[in-house]
Protein backbone atom coordinates (compact mmCIF):
# COMPACT_ATOMS: atom_id res chain seq x y z
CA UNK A 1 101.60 -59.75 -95.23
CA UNK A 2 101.85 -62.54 -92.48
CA UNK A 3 98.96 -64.28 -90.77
CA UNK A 4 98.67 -63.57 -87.13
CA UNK A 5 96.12 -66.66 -86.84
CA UNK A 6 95.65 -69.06 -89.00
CA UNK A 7 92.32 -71.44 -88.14
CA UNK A 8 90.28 -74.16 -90.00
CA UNK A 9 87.21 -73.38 -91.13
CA UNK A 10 84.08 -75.52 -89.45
CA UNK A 11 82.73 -76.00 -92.89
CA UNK A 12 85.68 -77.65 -94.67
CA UNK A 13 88.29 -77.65 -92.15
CA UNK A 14 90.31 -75.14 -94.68
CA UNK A 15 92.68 -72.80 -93.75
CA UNK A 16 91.14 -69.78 -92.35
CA UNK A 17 93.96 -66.93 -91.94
CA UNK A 18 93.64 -63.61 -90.55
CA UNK A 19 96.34 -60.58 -91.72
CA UNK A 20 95.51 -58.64 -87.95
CA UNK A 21 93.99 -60.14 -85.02
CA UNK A 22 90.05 -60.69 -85.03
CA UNK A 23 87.56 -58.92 -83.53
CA UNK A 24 84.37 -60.21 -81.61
CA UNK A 25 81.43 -60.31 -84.21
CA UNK A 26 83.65 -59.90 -87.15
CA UNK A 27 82.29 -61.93 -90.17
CA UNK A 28 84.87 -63.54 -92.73
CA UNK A 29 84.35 -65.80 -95.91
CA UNK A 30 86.14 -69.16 -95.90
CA UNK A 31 88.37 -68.75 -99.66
CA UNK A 32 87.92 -72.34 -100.30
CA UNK A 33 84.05 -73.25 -99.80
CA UNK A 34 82.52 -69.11 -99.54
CA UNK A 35 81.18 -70.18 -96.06
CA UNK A 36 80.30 -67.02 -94.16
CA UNK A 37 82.02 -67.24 -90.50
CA UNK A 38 81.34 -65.01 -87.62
CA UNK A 39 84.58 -64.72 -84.69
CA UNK A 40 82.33 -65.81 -81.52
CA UNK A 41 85.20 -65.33 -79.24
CA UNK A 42 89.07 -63.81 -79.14
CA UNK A 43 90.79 -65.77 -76.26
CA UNK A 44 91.20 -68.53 -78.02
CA UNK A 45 90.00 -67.63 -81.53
CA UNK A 46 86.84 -69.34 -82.15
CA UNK A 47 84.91 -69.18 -85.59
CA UNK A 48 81.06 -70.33 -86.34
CA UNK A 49 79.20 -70.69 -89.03
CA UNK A 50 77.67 -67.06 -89.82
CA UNK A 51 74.03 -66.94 -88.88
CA UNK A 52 71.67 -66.11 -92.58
CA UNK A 53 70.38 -62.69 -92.93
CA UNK A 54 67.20 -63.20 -92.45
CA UNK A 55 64.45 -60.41 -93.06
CA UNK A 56 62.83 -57.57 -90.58
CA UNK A 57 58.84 -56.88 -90.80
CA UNK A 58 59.01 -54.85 -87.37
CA UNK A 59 57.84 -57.75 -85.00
């Protein structure tokens, strides 16, 4: 299956590919450090670092 985009990753400045074209808020995983990466914007491409999970006591 070909890439459509192909970016580095901000962690490690791998190769980041994606098989279909990315959506807005769509998290991936960087194959060669596991970095968590969210899409933050689709025209260009633009990845982040993920933000952690963090947990919810109602406030």
């Amino acid at each position: 299956m070909p890439a459509t985009d192909v970016l580095a990753c901000p962690g490690c400045e791998a190769e980041v590919a994606f098989a279909a074209p990315p959506l807005l808020a769509e998290i991936t995983e960087c194959a060669e450090c596991r970095t968590e990466l969210e899409v933050v914007a689709t025209d260009p491409v633009l990845l982040a670092l993920a933000p952690e999970v963090e947990e919810d006591w109602g406030e």
